[in-house]
N, C-alpha and C. Protein backbone atom coordinates (compact mmCIF):
# COMPACT_ATOMS: atom_id res chain seq x y z
N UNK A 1 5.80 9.94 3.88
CA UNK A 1 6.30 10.23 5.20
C UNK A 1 5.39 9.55 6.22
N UNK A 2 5.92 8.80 6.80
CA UNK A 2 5.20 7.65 8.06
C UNK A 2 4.43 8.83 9.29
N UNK A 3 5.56 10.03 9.73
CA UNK A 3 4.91 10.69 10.50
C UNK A 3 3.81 11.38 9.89
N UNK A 4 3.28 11.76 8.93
CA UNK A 4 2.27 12.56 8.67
C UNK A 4 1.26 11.27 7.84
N UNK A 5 1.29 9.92 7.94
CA UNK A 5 0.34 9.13 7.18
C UNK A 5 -0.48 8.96 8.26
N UNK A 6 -2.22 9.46 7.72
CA UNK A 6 -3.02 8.85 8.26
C UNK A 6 -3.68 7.51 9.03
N UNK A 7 -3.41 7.37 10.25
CA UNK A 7 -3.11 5.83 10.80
C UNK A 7 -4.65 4.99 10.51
N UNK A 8 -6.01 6.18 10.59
CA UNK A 8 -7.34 5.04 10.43
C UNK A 8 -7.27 4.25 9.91
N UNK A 9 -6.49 4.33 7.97
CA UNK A 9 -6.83 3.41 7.24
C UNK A 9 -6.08 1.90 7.36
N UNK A 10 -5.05 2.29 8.23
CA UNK A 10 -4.06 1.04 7.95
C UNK A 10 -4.39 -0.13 8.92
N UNK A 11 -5.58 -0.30 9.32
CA UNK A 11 -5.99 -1.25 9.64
C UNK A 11 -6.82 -2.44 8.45
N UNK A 12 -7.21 -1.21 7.22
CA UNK A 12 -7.64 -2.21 6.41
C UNK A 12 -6.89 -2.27 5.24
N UNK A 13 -5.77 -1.74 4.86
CA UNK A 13 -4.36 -2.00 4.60
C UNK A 13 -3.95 -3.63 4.83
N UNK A 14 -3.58 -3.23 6.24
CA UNK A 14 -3.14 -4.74 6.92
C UNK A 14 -3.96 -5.84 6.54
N UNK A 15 -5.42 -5.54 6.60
CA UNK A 15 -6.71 -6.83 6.23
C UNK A 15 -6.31 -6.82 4.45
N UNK A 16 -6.46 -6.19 3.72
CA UNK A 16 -5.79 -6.25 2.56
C UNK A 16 -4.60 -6.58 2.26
N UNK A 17 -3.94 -6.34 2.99
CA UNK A 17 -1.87 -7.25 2.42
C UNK A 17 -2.58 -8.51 2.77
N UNK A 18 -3.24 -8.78 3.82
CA UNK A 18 -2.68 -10.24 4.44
C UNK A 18 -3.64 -11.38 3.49
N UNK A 19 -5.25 -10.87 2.81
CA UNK A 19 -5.59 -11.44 1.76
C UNK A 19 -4.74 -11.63 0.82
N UNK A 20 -4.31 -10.52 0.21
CA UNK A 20 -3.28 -10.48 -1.05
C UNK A 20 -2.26 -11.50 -1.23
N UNK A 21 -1.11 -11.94 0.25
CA UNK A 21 -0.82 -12.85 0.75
C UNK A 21 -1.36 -13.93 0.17
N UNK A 22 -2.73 -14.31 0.94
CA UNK A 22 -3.17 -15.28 1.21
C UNK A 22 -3.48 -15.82 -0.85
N UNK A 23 -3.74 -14.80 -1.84
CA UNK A 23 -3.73 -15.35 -3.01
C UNK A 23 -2.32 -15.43 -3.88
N UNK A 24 -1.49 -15.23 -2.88
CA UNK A 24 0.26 -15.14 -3.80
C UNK A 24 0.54 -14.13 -4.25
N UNK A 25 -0.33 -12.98 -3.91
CA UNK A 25 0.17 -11.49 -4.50
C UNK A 25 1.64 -11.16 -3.94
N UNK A 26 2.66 -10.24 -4.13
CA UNK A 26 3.29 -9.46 -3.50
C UNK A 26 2.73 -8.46 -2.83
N UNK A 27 3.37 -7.38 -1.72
CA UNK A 27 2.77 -6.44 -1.30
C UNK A 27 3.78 -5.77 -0.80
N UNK A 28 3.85 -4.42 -1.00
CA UNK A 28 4.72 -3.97 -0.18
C UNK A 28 4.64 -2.05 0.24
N UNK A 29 5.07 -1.77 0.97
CA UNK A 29 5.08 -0.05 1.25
C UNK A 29 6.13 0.45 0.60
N UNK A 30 6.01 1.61 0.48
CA UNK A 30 6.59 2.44 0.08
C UNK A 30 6.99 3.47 0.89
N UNK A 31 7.77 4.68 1.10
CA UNK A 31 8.07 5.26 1.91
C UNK A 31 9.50 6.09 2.05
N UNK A 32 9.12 7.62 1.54
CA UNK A 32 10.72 8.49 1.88
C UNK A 32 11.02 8.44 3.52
N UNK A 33 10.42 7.97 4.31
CA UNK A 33 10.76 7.92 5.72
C UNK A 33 12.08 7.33 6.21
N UNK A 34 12.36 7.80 6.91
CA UNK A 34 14.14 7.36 8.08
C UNK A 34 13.57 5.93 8.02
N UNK A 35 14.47 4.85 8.02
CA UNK A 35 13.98 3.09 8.45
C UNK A 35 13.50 3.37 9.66
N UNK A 36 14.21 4.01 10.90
CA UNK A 36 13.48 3.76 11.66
C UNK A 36 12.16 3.96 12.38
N UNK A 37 11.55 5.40 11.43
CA UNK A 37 10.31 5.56 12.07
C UNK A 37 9.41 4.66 11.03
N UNK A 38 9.71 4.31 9.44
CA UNK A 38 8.58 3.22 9.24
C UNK A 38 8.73 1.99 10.03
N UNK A 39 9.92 1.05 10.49
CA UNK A 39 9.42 0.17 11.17
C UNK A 39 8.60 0.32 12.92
N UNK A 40 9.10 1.30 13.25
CA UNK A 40 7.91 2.21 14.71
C UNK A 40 6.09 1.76 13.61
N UNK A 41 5.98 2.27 12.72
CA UNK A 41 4.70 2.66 12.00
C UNK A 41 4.32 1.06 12.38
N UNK A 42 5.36 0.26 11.38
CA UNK A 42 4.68 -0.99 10.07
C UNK A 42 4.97 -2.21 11.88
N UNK A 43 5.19 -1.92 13.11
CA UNK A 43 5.22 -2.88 14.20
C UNK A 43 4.01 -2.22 14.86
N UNK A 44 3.71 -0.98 15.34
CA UNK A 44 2.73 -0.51 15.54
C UNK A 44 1.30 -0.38 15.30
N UNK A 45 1.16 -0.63 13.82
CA UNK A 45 -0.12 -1.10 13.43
C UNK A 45 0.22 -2.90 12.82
N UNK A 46 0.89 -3.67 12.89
CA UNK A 46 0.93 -4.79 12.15
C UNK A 46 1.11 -4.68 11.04
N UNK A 47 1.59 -3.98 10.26
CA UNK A 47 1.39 -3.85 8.77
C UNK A 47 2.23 -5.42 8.48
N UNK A 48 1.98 -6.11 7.74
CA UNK A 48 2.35 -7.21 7.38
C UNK A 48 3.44 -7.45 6.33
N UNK A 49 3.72 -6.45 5.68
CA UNK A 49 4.69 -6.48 4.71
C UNK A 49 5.74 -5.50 4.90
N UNK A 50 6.78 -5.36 3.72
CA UNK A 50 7.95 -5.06 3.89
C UNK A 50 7.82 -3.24 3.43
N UNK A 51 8.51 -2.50 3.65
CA UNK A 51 8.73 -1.54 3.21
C UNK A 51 9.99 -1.21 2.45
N UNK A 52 9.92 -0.48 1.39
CA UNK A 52 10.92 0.38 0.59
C UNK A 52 10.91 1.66 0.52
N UNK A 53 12.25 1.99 0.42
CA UNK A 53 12.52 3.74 0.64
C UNK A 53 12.66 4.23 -0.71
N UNK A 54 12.12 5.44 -0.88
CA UNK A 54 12.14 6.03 -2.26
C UNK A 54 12.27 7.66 -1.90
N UNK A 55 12.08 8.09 -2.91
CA UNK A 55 12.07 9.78 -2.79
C UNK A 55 11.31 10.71 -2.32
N UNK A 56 10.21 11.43 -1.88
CA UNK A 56 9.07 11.72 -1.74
C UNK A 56 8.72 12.04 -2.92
N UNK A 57 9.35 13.35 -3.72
CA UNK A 57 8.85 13.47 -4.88
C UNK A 57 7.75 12.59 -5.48
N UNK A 58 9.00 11.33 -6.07
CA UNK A 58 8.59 9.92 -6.98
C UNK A 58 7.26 9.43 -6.35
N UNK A 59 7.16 9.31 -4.76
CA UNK A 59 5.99 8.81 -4.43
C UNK A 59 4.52 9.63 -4.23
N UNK A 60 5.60 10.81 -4.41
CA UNK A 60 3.84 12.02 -4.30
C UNK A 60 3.36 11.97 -5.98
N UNK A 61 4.32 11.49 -6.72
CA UNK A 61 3.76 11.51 -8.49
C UNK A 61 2.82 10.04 -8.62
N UNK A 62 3.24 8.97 -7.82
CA UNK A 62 2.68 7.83 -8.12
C UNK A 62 1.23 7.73 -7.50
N UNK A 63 1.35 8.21 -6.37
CA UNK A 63 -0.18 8.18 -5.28
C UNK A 63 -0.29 9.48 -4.61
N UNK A 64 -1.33 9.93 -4.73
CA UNK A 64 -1.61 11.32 -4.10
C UNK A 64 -2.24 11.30 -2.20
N UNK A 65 -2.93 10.29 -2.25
CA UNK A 65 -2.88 10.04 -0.76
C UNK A 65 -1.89 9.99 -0.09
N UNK A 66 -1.82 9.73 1.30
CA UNK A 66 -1.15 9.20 2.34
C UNK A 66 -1.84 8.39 3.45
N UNK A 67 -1.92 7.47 3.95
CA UNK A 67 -1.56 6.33 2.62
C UNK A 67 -2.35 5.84 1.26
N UNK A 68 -1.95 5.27 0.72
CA UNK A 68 -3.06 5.02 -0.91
C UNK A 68 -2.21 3.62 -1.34
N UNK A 69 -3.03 2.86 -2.01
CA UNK A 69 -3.06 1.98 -2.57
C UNK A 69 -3.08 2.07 -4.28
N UNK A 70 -1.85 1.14 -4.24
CA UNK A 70 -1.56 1.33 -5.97
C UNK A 70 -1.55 -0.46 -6.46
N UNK A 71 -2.35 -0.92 -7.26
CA UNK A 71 -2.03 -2.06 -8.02
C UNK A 71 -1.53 -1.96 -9.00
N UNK A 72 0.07 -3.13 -9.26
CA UNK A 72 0.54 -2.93 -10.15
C UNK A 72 0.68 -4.35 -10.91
N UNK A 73 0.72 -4.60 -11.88
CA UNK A 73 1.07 -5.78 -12.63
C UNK A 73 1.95 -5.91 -13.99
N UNK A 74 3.35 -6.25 -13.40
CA UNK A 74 4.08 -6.10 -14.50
C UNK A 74 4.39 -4.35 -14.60
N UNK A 75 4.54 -3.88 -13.84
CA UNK A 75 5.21 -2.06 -14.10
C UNK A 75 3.54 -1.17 -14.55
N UNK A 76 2.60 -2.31 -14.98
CA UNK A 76 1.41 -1.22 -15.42
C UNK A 76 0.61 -0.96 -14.10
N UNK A 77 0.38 0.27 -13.72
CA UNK A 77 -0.96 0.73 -13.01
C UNK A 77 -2.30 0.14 -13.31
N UNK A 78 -2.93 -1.22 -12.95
CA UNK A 78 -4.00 -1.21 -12.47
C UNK A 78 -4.96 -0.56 -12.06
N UNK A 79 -4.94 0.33 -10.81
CA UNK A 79 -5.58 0.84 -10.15
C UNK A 79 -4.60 1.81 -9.14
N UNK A 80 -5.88 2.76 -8.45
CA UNK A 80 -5.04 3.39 -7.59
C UNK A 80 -6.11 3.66 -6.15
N UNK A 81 -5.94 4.02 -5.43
CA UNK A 81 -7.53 3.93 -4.35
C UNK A 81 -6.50 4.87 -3.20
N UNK A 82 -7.62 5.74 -3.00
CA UNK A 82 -6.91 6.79 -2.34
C UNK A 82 -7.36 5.96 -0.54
N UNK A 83 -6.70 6.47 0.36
CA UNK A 83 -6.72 6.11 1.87
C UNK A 83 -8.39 5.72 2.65
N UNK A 84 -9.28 6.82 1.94
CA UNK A 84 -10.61 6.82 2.48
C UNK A 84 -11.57 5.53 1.61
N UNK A 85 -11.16 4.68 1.15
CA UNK A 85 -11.22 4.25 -0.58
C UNK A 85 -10.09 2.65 -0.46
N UNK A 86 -9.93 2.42 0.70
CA UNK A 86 -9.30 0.80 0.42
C UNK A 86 -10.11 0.18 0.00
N UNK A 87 -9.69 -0.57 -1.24
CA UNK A 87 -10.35 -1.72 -1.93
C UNK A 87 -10.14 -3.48 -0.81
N UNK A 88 -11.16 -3.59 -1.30
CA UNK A 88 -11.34 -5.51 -0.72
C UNK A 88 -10.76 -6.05 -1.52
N UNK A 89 -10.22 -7.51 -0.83
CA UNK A 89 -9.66 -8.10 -1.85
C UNK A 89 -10.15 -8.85 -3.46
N UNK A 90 -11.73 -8.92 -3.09
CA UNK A 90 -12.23 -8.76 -4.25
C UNK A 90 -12.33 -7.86 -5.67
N UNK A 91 -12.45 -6.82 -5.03
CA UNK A 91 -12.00 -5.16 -5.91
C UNK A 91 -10.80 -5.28 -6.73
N UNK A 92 -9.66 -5.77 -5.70
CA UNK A 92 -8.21 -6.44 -6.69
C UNK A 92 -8.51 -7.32 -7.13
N UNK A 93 -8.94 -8.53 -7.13
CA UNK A 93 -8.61 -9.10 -8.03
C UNK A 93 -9.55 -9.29 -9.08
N UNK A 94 -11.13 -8.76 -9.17
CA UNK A 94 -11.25 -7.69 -10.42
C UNK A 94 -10.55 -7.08 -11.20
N UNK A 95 -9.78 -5.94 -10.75
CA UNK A 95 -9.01 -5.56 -11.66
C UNK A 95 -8.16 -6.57 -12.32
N UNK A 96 -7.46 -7.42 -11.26
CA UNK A 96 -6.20 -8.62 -11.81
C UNK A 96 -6.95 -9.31 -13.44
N UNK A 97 -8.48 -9.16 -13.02
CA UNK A 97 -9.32 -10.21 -14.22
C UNK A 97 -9.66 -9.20 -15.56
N UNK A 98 -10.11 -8.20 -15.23
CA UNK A 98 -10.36 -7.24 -15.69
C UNK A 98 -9.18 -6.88 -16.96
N UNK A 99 -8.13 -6.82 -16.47
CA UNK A 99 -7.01 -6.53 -17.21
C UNK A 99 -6.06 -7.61 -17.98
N UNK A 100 -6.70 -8.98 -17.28
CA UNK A 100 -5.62 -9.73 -17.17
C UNK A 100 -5.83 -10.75 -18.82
């Protein structure tokens, strides 16, 4: 839910998509929110990528933060990094090596 996500972190969110970007990753949000209050959110802070709508349920089972960071590769969980806890883009792509 966009109205109750913590706004501090999504400044380094945004610095994180736009690396991720910058190495050919995908990136994207997630979100049981109305379209129109995540795009209010994702124009409001710059968030750089796209959002998708899902269930809350499904997304309170995948990440326990709000917001949180999940790496995925190929359907497997990588990693997960809760809101207080954004990884650098180094941190990812560790894991990417790590696993890969």
């Amino acid at each position: 839910n966009v109205d109750k996500t913590d706004p501090a972190p999504l400044d380094e969110i945004a610095t994180l998509a736009n690396a991720a970007f910058g190495e050919g990753m995908y990136v994207y949000g997630i979100s049981a929110s109305l379209f129109e209050n995540i795009e209010a959110v994702r124009h409001e802070h710059q968030l750089p990528f796209e959002f998708l709508q899902c269930d809350e349920k499904t997304i309170k089972t995948v990440v326990r933060s709000n917001p949180g960071v999940v790496l995925l590769r190929e359907g497997v969980v990588l990693g997960k990094w809760h809101a207080n806890d954004v990884p650098t883009i180094n941190e990812v792509k560790g894991k990417l090596k790590d696993e890969g």
